[in-house]
PDB file of N, CA and C in Angstrom:
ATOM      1  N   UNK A   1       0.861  -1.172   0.000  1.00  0.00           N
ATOM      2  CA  UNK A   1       0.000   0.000   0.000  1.00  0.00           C
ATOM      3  C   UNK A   1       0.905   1.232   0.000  1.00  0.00           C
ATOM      4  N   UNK A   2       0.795   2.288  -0.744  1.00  0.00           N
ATOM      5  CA  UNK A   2       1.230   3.385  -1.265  1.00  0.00           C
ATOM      6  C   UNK A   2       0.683   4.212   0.131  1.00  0.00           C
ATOM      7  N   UNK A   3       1.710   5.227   0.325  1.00  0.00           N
ATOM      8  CA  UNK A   3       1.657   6.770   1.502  1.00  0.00           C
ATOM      9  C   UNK A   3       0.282   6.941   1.256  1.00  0.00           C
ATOM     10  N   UNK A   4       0.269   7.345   0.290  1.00  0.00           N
ATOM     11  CA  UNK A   4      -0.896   8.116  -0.560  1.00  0.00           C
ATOM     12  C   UNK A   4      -2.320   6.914   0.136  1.00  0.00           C
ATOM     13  N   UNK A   5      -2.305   5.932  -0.271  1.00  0.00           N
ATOM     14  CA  UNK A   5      -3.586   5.043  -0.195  1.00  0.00           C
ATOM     15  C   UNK A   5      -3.337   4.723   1.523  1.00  0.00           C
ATOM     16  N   UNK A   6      -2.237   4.737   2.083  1.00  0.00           N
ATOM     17  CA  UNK A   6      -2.110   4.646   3.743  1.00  0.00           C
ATOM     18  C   UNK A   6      -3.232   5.484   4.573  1.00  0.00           C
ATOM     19  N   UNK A   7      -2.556   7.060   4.043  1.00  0.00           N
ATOM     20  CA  UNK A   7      -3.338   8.069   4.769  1.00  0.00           C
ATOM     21  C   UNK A   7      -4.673   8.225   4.141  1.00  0.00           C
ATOM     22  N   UNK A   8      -5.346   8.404   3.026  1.00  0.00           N
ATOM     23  CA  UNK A   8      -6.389   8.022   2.848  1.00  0.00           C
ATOM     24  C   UNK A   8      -7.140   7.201   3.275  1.00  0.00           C
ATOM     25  N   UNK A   9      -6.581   5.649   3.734  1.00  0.00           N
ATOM     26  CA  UNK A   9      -7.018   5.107   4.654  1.00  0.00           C
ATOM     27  C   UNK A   9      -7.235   5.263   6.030  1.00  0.00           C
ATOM     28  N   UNK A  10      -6.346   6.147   6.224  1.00  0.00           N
ATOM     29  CA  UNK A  10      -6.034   6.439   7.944  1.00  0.00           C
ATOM     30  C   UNK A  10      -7.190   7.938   8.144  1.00  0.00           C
ATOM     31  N   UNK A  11      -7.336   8.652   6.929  1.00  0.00           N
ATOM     32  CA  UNK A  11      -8.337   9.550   6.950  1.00  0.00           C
ATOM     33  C   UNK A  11      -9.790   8.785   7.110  1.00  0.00           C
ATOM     34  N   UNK A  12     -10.512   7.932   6.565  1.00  0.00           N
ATOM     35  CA  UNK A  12     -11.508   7.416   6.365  1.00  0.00           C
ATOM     36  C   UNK A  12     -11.838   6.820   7.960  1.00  0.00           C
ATOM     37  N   UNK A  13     -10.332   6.119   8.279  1.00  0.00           N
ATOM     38  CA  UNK A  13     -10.555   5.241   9.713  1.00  0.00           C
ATOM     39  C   UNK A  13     -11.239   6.005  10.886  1.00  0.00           C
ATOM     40  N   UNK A  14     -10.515   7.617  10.247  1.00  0.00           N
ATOM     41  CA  UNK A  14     -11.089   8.156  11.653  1.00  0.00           C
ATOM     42  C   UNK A  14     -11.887   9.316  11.201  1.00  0.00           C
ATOM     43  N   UNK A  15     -12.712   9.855  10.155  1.00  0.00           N
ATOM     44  CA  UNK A  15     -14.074  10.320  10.086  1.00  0.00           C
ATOM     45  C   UNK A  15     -15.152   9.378  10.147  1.00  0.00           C
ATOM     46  N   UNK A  16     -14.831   7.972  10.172  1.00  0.00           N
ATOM     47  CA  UNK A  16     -15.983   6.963  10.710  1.00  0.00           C
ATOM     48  C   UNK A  16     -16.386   6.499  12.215  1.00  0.00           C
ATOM     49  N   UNK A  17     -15.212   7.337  13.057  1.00  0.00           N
ATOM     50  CA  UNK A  17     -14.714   6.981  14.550  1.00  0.00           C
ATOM     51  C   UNK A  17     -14.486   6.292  14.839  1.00  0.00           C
ATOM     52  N   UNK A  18     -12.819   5.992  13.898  1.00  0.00           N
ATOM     53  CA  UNK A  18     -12.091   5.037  14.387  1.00  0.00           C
ATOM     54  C   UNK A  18     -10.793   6.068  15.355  1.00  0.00           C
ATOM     55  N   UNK A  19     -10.115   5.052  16.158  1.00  0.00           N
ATOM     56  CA  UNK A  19      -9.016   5.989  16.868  1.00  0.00           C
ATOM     57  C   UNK A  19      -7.607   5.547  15.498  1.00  0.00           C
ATOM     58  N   UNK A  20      -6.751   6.055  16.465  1.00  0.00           N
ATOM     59  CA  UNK A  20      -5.658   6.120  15.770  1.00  0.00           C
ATOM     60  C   UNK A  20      -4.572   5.978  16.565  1.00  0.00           C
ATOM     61  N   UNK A  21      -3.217   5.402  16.399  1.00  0.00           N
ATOM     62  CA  UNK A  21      -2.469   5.208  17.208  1.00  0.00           C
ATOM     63  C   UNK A  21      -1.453   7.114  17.020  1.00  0.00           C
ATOM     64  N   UNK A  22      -0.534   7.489  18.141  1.00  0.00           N
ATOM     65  CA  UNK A  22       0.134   8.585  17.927  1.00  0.00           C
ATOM     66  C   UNK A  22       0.834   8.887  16.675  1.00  0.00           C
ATOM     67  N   UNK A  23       1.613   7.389  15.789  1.00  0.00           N
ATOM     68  CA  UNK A  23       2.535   7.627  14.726  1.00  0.00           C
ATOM     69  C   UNK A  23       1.077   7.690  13.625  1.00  0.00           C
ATOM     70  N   UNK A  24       0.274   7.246  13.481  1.00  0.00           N
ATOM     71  CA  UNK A  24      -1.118   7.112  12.331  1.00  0.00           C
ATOM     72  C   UNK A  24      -1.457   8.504  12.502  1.00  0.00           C
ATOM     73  N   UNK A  25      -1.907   8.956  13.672  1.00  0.00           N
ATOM     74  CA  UNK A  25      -2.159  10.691  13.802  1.00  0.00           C
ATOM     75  C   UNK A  25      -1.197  11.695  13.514  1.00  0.00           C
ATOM     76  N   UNK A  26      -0.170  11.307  13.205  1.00  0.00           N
ATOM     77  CA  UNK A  26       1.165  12.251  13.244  1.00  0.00           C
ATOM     78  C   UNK A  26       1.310  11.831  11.287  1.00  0.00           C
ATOM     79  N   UNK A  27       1.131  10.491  11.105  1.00  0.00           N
ATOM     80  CA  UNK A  27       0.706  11.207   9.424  1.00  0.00           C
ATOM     81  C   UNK A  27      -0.416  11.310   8.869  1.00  0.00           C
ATOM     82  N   UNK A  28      -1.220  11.611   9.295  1.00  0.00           N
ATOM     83  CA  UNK A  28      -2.789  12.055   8.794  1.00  0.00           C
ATOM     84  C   UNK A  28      -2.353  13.123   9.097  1.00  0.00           C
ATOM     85  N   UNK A  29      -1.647  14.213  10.398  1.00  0.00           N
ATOM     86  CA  UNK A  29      -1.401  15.451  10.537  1.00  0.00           C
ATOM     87  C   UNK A  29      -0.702  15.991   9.185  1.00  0.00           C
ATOM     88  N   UNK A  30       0.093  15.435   9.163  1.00  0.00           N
ATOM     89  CA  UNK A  30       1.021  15.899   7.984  1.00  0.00           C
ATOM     90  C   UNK A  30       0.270  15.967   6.438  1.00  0.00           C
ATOM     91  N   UNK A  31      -0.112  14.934   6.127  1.00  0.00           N
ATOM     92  CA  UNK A  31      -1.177  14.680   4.680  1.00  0.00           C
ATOM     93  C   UNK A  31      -1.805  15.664   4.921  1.00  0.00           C
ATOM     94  N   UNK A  32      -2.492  16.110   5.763  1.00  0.00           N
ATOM     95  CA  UNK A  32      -3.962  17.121   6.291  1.00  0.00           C
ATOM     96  C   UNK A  32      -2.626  18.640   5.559  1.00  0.00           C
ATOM     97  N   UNK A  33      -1.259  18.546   6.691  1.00  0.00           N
ATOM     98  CA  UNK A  33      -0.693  20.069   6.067  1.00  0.00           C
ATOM     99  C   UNK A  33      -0.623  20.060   4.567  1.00  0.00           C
ATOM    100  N   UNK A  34       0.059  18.695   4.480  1.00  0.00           N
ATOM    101  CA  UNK A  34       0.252  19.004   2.748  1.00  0.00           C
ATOM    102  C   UNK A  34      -0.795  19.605   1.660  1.00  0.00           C
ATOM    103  N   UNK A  35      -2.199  18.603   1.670  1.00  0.00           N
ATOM    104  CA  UNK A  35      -2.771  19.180   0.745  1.00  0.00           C
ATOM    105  C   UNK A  35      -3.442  20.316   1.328  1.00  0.00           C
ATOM    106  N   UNK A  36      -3.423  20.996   2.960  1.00  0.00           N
ATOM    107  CA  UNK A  36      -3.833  22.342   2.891  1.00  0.00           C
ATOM    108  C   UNK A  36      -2.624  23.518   1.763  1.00  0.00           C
ATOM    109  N   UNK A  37      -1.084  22.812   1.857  1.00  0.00           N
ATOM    110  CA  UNK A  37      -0.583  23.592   0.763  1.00  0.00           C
ATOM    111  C   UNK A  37      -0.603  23.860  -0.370  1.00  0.00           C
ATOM    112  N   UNK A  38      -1.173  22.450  -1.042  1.00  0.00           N
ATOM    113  CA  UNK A  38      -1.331  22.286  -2.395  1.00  0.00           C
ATOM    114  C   UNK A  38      -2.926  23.232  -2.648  1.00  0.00           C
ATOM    115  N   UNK A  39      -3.653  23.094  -1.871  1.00  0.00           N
ATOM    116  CA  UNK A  39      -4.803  24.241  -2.044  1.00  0.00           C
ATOM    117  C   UNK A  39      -4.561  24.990  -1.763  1.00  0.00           C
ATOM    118  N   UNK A  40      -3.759  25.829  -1.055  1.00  0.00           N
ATOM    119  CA  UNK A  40      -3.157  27.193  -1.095  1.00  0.00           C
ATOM    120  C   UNK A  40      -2.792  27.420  -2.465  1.00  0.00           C
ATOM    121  N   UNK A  41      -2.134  26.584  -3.077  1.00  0.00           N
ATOM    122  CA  UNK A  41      -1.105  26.789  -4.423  1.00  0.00           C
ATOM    123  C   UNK A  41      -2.487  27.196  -5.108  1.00  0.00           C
ATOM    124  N   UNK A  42      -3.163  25.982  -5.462  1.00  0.00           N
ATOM    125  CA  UNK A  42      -4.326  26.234  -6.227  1.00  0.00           C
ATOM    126  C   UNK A  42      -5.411  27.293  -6.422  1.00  0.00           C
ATOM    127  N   UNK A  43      -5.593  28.139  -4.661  1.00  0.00           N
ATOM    128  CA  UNK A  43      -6.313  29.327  -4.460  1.00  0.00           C
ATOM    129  C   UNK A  43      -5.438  30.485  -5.217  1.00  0.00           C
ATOM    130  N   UNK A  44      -4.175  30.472  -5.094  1.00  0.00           N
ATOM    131  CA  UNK A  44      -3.268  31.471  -5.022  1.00  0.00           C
ATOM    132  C   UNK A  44      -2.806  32.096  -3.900  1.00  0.00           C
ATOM    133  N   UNK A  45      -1.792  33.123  -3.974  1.00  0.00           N
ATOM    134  CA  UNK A  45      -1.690  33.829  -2.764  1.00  0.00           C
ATOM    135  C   UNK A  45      -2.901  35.059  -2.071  1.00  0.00           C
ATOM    136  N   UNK A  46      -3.428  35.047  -2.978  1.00  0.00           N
ATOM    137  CA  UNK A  46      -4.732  36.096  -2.815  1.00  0.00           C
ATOM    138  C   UNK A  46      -6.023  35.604  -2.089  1.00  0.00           C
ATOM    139  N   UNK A  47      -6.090  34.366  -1.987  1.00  0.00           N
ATOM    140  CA  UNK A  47      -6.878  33.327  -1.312  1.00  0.00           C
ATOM    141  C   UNK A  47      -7.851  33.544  -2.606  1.00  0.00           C
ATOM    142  N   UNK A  48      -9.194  33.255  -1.931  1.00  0.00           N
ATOM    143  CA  UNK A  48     -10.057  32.570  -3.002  1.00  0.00           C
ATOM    144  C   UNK A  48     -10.434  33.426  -3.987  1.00  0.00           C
ATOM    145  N   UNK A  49     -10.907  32.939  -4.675  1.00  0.00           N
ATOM    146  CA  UNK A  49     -11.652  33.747  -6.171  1.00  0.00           C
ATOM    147  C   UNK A  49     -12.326  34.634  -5.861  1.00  0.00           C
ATOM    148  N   UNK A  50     -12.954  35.494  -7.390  1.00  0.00           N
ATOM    149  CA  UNK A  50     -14.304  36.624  -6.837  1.00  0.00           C
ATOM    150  C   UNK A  50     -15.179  35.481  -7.028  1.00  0.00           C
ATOM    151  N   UNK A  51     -15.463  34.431  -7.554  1.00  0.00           N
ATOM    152  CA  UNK A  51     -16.442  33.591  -8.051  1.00  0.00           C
ATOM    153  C   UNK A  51     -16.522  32.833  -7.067  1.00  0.00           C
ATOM    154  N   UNK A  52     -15.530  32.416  -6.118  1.00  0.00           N
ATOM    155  CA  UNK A  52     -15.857  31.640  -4.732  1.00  0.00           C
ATOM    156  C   UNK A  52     -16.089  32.516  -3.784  1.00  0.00           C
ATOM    157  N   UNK A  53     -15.647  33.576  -3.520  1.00  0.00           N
ATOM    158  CA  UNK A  53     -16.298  34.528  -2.726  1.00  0.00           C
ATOM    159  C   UNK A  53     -17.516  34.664  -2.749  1.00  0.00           C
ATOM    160  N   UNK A  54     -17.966  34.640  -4.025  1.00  0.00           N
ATOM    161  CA  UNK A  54     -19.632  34.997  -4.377  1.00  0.00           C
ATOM    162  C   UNK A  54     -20.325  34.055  -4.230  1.00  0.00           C
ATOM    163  N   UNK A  55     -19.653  32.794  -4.382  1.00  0.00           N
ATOM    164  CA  UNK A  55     -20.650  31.371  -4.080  1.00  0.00           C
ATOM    165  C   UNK A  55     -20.578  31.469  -2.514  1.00  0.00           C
ATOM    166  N   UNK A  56     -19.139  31.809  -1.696  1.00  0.00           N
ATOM    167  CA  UNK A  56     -19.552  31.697  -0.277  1.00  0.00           C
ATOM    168  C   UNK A  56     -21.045  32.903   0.003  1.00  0.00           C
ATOM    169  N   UNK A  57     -21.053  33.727  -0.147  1.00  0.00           N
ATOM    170  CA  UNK A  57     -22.085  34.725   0.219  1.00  0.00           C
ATOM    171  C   UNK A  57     -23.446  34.273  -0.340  1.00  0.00           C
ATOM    172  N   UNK A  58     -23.669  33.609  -1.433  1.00  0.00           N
ATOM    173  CA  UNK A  58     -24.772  32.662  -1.802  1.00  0.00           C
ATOM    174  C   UNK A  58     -25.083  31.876  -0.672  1.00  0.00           C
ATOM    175  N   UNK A  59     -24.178  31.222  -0.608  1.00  0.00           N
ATOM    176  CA  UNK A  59     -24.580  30.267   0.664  1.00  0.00           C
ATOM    177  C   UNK A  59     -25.200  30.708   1.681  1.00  0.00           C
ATOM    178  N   UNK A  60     -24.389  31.630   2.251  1.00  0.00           N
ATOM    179  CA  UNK A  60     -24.303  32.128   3.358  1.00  0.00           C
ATOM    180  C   UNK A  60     -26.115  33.271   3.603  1.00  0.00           C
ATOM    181  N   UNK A  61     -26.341  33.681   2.388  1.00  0.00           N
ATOM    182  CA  UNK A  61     -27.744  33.932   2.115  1.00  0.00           C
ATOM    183  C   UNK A  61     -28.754  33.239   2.115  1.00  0.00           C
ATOM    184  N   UNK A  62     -28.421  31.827   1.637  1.00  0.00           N
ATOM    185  CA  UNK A  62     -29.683  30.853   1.493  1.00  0.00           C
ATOM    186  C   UNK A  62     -29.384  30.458   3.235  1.00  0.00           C
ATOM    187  N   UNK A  63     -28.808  30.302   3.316  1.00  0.00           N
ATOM    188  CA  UNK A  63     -28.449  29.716   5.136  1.00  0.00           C
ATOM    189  C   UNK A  63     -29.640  30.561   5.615  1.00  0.00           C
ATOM    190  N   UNK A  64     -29.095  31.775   5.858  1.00  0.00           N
ATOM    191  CA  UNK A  64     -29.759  32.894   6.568  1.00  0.00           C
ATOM    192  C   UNK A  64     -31.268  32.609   6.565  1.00  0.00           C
ATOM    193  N   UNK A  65     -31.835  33.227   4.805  1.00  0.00           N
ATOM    194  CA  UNK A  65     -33.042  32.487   4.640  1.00  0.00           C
ATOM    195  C   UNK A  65     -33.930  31.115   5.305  1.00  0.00           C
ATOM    196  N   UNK A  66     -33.052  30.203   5.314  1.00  0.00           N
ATOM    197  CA  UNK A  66     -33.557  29.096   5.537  1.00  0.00           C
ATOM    198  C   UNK A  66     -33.339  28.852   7.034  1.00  0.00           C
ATOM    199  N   UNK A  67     -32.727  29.765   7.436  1.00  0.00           N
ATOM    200  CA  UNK A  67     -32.878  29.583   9.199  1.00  0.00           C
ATOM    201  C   UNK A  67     -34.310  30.828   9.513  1.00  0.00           C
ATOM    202  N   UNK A  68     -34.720  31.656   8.761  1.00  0.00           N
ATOM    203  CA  UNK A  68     -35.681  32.433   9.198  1.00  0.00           C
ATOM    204  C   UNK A  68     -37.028  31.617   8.830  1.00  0.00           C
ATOM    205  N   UNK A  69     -36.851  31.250   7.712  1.00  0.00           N
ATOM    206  CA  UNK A  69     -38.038  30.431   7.399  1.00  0.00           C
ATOM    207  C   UNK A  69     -38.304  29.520   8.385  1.00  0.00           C
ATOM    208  N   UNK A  70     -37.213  28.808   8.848  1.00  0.00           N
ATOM    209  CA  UNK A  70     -37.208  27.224  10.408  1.00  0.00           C
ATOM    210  C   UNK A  70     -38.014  28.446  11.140  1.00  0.00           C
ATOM    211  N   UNK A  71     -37.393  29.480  11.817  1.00  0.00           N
ATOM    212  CA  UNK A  71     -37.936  30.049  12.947  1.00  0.00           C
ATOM    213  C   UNK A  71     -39.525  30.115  13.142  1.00  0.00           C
ATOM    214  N   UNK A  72     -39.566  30.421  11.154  1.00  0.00           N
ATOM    215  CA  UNK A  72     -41.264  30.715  11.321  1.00  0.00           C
ATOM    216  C   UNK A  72     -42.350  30.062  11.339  1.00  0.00           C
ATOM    217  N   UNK A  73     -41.709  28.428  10.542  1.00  0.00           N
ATOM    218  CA  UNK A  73     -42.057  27.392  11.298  1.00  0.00           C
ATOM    219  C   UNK A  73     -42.413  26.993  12.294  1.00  0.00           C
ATOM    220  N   UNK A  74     -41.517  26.849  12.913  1.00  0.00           N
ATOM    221  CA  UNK A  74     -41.428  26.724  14.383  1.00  0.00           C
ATOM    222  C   UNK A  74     -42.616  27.405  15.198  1.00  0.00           C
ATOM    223  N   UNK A  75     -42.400  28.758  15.111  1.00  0.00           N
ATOM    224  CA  UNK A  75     -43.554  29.627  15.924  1.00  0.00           C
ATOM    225  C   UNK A  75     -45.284  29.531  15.240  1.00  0.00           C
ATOM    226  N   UNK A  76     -44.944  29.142  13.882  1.00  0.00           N
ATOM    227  CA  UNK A  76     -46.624  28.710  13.627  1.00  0.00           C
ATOM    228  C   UNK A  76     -46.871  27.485  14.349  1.00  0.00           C
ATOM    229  N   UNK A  77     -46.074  25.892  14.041  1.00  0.00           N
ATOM    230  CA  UNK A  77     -46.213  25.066  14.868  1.00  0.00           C
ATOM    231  C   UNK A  77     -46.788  24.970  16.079  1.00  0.00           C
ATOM    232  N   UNK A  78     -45.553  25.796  16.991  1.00  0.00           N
ATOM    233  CA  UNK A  78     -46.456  26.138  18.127  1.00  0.00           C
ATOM    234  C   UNK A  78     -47.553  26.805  18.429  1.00  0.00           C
ATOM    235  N   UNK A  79     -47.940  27.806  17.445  1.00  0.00           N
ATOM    236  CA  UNK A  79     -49.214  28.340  17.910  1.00  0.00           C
ATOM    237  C   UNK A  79     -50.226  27.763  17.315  1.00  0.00           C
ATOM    238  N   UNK A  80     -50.499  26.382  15.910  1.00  0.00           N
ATOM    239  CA  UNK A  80     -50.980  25.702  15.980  1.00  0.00           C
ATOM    240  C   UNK A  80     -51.004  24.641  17.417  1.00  0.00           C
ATOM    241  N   UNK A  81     -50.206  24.312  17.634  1.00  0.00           N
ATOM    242  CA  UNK A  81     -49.788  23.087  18.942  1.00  0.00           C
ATOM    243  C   UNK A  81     -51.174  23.924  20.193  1.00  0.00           C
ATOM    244  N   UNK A  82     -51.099  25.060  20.186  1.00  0.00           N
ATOM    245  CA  UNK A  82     -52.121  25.919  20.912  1.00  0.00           C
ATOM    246  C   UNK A  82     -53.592  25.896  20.918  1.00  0.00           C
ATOM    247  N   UNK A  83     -53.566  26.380  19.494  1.00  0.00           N
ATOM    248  CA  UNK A  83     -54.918  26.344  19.208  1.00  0.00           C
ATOM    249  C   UNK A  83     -55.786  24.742  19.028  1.00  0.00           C
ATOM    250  N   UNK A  84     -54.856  23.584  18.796  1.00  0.00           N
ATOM    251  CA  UNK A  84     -55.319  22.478  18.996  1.00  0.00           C
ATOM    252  C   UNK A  84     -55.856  22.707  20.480  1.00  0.00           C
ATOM    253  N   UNK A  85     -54.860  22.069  21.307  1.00  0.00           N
ATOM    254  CA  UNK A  85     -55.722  22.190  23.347  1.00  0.00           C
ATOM    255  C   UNK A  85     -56.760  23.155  23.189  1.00  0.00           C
ATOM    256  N   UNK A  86     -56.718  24.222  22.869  1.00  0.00           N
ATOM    257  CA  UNK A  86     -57.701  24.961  23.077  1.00  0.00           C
ATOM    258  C   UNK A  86     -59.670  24.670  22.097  1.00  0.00           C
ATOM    259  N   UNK A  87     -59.159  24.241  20.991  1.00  0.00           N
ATOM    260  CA  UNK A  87     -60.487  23.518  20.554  1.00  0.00           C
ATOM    261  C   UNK A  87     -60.899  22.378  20.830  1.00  0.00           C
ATOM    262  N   UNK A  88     -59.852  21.367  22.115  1.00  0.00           N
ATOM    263  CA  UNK A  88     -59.999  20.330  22.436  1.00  0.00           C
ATOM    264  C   UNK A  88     -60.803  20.579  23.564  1.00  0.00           C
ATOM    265  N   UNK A  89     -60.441  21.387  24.536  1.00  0.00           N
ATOM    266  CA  UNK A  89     -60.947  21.694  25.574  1.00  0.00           C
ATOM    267  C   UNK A  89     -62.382  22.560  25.265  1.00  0.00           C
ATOM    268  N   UNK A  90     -62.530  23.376  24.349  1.00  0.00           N
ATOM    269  CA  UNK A  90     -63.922  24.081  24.000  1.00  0.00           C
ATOM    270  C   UNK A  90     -64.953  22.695  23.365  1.00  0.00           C
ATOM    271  N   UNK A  91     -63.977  21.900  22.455  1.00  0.00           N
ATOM    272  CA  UNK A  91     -65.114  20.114  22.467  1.00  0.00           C
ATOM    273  C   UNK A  91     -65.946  19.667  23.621  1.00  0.00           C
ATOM    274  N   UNK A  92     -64.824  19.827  24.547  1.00  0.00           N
ATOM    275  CA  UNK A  92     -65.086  19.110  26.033  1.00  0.00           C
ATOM    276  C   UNK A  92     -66.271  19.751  26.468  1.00  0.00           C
ATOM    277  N   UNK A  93     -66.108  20.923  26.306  1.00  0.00           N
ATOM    278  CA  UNK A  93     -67.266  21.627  26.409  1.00  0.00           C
ATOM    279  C   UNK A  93     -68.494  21.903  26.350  1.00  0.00           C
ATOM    280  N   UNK A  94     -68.242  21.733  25.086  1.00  0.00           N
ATOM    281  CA  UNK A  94     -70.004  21.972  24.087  1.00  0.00           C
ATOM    282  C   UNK A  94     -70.720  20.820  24.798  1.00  0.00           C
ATOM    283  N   UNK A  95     -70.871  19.641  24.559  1.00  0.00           N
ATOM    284  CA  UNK A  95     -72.036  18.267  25.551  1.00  0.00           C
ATOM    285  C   UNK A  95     -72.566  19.002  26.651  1.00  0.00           C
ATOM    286  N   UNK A  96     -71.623  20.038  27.427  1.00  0.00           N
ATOM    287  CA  UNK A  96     -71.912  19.983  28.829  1.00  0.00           C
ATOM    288  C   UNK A  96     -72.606  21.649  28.754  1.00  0.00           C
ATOM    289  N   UNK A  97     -72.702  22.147  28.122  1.00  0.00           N
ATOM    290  CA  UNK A  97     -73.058  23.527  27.303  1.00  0.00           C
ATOM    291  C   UNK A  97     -74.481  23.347  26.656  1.00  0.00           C
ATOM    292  N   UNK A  98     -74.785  22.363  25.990  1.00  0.00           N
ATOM    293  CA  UNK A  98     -75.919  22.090  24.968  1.00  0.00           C
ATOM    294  C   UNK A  98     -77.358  21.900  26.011  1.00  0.00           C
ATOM    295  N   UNK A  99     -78.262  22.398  25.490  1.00  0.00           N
ATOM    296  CA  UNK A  99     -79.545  22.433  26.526  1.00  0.00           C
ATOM    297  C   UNK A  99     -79.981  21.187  26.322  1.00  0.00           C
ATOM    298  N   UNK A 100     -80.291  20.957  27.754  1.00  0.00           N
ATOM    299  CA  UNK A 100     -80.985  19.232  27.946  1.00  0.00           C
ATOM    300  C   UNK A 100     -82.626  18.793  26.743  1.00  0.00           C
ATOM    301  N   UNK A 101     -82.399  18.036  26.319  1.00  0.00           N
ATOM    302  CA  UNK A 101     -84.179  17.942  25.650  1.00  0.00           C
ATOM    303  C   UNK A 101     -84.685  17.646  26.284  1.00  0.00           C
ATOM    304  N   UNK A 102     -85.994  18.041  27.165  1.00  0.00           N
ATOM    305  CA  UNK A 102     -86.575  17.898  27.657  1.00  0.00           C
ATOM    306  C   UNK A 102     -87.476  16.569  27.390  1.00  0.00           C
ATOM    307  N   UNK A 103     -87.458  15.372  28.383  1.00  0.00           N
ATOM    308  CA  UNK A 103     -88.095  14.067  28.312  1.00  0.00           C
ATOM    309  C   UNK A 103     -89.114  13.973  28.611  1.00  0.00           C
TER     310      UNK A 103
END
């Protein structure tokens, strides 16, 4: 088995939660620096693109969005979750509300 197919292996072992012995962690550390350099190379020295910049802020918009939308969820939920008990308990009600027919 090749460095290359080692630490790839030794990467996989432990995003599945596997452990690792100190020398296995000490080259997954290293693989981890390397190709953070080789993507440095690839970003440039300027770091990322205008076109990845703009996809991060996309994201980062739909995120936003889609956490306001959860919120509003959420708070209809519950004030459905409300108005259920409350027409459950006005059910309970009505039988004991309704005028007797007279026998």
């Amino acid at each position: 088995m090749s460095l290359e197919e080692r630490v790839r292996h030794l990467h996989d072992k432990v995003t599945r939660g596997g452990t690792l012995s100190a020398e296995e962690q000490a080259q997954l550390d290293a693989w981890y620096a390397e190709e953070d350099q080789r993507e440095g190379v690839v970003l440039g020295p300027a770091g990322a693109s205008p076109r990845l910049t703009m996809l991060y802020t996309q994201v980062e918009t739909a995120l936003a969005q889609l956490l306001t939308v959860t919120q509003r969820i959420q708070t209809l939920t519950a004030q459905n979750d409300t108005l259920r008990r409350e027409i459950t308990v006005l059910q309970r009600q009505l039988p004991l509300a309704a005028p007797r027919d007279p026998a």
